[in-house]
C-alpha atoms as a PDB file:
ATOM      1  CA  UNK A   1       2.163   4.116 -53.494  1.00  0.00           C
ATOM      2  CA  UNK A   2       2.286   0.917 -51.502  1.00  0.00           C
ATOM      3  CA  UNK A   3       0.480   0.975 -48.318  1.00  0.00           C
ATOM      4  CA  UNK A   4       2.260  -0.932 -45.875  1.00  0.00           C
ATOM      5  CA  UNK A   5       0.194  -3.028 -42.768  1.00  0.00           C
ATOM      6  CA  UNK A   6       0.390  -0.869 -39.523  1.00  0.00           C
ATOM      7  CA  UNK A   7       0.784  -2.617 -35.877  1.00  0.00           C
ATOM      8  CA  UNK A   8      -0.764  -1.314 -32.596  1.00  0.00           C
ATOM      9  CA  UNK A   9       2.240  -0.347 -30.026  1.00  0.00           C
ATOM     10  CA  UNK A  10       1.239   0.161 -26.240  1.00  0.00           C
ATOM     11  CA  UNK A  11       3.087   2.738 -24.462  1.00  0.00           C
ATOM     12  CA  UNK A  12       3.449   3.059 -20.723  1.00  0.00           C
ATOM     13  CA  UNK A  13       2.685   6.326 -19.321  1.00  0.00           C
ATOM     14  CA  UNK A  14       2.277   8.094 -16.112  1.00  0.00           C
ATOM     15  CA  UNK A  15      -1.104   7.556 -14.720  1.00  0.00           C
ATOM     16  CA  UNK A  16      -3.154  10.485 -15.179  1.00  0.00           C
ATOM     17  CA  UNK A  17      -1.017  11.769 -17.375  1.00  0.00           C
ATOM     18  CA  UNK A  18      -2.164   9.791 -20.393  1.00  0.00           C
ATOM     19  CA  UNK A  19      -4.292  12.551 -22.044  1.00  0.00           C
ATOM     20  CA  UNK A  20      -1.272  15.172 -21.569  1.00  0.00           C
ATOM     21  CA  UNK A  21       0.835  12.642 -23.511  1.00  0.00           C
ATOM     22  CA  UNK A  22      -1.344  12.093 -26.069  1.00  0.00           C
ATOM     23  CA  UNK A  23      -1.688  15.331 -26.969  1.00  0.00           C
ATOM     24  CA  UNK A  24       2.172  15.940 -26.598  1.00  0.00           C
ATOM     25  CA  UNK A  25       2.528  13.122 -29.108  1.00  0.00           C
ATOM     26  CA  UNK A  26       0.292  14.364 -31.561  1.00  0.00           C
ATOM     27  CA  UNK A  27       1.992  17.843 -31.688  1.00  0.00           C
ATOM     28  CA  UNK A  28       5.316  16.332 -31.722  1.00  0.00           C
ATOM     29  CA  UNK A  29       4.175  13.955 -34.442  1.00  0.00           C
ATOM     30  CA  UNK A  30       2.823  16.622 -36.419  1.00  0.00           C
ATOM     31  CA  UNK A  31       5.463  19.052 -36.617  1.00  0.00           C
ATOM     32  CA  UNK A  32       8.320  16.529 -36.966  1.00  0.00           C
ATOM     33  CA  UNK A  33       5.520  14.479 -39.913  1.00  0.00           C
ATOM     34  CA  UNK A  34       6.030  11.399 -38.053  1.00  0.00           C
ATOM     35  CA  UNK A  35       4.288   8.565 -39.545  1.00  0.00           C
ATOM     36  CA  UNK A  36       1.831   7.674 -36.796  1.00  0.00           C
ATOM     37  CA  UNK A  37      -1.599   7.292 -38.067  1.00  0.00           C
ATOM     38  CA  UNK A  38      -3.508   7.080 -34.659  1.00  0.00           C
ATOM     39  CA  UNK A  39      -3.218   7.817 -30.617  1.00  0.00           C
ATOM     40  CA  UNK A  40      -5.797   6.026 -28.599  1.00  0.00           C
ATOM     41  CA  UNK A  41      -5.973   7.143 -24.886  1.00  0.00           C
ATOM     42  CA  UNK A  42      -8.676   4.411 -23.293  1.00  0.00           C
ATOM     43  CA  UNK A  43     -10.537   5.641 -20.569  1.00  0.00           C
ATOM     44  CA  UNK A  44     -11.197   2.519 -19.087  1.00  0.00           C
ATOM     45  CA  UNK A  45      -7.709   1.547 -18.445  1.00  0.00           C
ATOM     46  CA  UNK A  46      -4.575   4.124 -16.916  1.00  0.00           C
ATOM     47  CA  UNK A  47      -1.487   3.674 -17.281  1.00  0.00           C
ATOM     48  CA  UNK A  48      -1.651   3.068 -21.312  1.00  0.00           C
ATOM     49  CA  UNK A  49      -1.820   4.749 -24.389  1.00  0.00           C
ATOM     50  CA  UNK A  50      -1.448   2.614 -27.875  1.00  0.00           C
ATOM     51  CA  UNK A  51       0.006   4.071 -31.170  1.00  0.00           C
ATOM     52  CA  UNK A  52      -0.613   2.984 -34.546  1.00  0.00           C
ATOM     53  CA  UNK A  53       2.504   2.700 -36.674  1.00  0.00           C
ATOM     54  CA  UNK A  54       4.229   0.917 -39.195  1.00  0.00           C
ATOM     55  CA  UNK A  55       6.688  -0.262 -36.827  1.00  0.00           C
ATOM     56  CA  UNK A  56       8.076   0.209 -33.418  1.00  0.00           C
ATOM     57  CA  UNK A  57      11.150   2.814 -34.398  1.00  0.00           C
ATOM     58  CA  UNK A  58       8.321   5.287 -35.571  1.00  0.00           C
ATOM     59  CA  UNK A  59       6.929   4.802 -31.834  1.00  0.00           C
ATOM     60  CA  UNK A  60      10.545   5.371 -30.169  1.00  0.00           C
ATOM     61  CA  UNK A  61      10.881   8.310 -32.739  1.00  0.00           C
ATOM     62  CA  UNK A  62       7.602   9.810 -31.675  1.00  0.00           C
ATOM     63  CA  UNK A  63       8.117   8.968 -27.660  1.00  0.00           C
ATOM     64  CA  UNK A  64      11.905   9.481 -27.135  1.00  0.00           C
ATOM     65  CA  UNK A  65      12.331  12.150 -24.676  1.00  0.00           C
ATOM     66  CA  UNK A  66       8.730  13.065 -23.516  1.00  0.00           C
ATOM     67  CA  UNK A  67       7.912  13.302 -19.893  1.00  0.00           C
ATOM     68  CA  UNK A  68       5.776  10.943 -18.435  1.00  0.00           C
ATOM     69  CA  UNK A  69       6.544   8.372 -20.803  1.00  0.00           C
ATOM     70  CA  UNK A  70       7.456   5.345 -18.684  1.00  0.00           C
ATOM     71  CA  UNK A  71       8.249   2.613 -21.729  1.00  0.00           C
ATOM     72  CA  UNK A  72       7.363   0.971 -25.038  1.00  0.00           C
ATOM     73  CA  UNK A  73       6.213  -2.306 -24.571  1.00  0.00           C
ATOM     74  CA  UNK A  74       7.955  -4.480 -26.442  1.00  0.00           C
ATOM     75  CA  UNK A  75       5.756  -6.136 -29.585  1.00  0.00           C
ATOM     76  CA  UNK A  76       2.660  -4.642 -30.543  1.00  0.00           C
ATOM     77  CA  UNK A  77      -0.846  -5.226 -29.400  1.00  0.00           C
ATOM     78  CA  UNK A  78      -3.460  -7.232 -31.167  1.00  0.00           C
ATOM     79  CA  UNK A  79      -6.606  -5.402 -31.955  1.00  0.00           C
ATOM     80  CA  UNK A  80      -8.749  -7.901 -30.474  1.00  0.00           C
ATOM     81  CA  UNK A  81      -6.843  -6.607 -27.070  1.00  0.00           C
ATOM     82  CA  UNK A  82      -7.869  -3.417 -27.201  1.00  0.00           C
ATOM     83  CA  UNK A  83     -10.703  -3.368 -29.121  1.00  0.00           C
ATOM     84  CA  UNK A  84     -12.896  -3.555 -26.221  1.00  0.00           C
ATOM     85  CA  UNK A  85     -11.584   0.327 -25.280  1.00  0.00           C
ATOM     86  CA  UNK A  86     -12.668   1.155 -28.547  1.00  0.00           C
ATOM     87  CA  UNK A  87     -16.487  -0.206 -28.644  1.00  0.00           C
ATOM     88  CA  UNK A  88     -18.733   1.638 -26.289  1.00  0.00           C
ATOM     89  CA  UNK A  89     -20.872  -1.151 -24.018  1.00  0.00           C
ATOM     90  CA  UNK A  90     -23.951  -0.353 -23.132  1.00  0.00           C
ATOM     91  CA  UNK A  91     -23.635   0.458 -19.049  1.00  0.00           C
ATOM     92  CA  UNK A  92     -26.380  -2.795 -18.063  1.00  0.00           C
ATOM     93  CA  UNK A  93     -23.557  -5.083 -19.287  1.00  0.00           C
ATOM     94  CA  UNK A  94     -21.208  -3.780 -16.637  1.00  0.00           C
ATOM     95  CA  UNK A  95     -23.907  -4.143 -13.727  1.00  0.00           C
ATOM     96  CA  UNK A  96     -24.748  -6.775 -11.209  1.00  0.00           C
ATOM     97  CA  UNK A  97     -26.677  -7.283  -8.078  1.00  0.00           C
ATOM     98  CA  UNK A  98     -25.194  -5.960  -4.903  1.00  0.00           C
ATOM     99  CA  UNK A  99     -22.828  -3.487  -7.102  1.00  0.00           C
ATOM    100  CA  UNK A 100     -22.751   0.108  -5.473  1.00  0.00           C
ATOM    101  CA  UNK A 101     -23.576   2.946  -8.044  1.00  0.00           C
ATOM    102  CA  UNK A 102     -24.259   6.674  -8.088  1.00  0.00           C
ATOM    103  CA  UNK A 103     -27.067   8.144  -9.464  1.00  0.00           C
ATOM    104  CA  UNK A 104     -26.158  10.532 -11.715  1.00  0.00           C
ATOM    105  CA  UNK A 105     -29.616  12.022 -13.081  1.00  0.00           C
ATOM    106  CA  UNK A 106     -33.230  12.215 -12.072  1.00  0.00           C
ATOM    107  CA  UNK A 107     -34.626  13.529  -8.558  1.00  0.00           C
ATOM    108  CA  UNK A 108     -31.749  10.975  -6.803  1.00  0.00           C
ATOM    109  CA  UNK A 109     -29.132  13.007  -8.590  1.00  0.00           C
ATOM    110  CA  UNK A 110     -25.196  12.411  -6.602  1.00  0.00           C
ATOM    111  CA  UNK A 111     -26.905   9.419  -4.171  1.00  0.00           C
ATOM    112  CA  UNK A 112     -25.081   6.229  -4.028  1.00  0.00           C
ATOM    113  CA  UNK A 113     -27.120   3.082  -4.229  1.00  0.00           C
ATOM    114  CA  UNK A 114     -27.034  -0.500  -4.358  1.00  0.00           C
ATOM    115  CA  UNK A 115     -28.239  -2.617  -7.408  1.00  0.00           C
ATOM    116  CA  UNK A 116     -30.984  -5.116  -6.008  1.00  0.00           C
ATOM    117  CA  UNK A 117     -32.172  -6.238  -9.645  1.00  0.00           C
ATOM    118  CA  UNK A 118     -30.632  -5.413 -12.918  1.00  0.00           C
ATOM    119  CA  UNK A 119     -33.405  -6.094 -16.004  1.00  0.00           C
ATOM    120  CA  UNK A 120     -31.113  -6.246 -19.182  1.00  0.00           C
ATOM    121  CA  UNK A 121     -34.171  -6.619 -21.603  1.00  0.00           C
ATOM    122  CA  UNK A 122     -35.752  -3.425 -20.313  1.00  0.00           C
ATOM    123  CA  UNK A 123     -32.110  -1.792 -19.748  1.00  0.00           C
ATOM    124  CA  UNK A 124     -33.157  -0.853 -15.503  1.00  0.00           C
ATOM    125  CA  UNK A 125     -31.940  -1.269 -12.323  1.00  0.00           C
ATOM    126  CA  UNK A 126     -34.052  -1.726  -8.892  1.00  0.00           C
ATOM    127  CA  UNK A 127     -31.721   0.180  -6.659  1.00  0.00           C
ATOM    128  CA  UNK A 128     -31.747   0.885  -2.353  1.00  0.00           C
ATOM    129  CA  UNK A 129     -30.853   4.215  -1.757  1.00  0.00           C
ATOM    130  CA  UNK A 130     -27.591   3.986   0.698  1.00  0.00           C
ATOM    131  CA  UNK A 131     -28.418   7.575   2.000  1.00  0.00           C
ATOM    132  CA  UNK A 132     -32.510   6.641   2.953  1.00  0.00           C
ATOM    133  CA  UNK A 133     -33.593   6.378   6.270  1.00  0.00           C
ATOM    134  CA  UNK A 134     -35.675   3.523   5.245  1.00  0.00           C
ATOM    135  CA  UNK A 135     -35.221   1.354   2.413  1.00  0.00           C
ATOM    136  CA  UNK A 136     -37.210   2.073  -0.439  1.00  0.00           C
ATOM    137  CA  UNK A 137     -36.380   0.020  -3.910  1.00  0.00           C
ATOM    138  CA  UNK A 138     -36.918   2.428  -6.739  1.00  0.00           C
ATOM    139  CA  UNK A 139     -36.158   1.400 -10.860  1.00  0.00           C
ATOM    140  CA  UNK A 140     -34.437   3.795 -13.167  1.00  0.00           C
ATOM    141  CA  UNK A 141     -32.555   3.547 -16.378  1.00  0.00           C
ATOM    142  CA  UNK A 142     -29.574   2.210 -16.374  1.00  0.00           C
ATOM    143  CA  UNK A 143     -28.232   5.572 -18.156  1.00  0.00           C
ATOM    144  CA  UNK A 144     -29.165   6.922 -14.824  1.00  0.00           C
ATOM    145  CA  UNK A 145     -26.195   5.026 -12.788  1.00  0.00           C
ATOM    146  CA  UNK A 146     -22.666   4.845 -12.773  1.00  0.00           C
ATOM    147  CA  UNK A 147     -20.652   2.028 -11.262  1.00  0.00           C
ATOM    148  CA  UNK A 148     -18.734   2.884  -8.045  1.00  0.00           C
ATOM    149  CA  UNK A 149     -17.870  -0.314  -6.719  1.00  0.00           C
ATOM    150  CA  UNK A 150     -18.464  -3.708  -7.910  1.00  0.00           C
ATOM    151  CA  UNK A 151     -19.627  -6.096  -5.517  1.00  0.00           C
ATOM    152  CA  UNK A 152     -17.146  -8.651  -3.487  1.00  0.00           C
ATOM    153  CA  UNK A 153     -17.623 -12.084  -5.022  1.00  0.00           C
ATOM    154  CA  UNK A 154     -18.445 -14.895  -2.356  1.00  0.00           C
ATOM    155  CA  UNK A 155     -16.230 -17.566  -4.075  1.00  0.00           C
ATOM    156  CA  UNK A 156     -13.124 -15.648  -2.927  1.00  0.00           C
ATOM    157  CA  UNK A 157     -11.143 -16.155  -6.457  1.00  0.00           C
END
């Protein structure tokens, strides 16, 4: 049996709905033996889940009539576009100085904080508690922290 190229479709959904949807889909798709090989639901970005198919009418097929399914967006997605949703980064790339983050292990467990330092070799942070009465810089991993706010960039743009 020939196996044909498949294409990645995006699909507009309601946000915070997208995990609902997807598994919607893949019960529809299932009983019905719709050829859809894969549902990805990225975390990092609402309002989307992509579909891999053979081609779009498998998509419509799969999506006609399902709540919370805004649209199909027309053409399909390149992998390179999405791929990014797919590799897990490492959470130092995502930091900066001046970014606001929450602790979320350790003895500062649930306080915010702001990133003085970030060392990528060694993978910490020097962070100011928010919540101290007096500023004391303390280094943790960055495994420890989870972005809450990046900082504002001076250059406006």
């Amino acid at each position: 049996m020939e196996k044909k190229p498949t294409k990645i479709f995006a699909v507009r959904v309601t946000t915070g709905q997208e995990r609902n949807v997807a598994r919607l889909l893949a019960a529809r798709i299932e009983m019905h033996n719709i050829p859809i090989k894969a549902i990805l639901v990225p975390e990092a970005l609402k309002g989307y889940i992509f579909m891999e198919a053979e081609g779009p009418h498998m998509v419509e097929q799969a999506i006609a009539g399902v709540r919370h399914i805004r649209s199909r967006v027309p053409d399909f997605v390149n992998f390179s576009e999405i791929e990014k949703y797919i590799v897990r980064k490492p959470v130092i790339e995502e930091l900066s100085e001046n970014d606001i983050v929450e602790i979320i292990g350790g003895p500062f467990k649930g306080m915010r904080a702001k990133i003085t330092r970030v060392d990528r070799d060694k993978e910490e942070v020097t962070l100011e508690l928010l919540e101290a009465t007096f500023i004391m810089p303390i280094t943790v991993h960055s495994d420890y922290v989870k972005l809450v706010e990046k900082a504002k960039s001076e250059g406006g743009g």
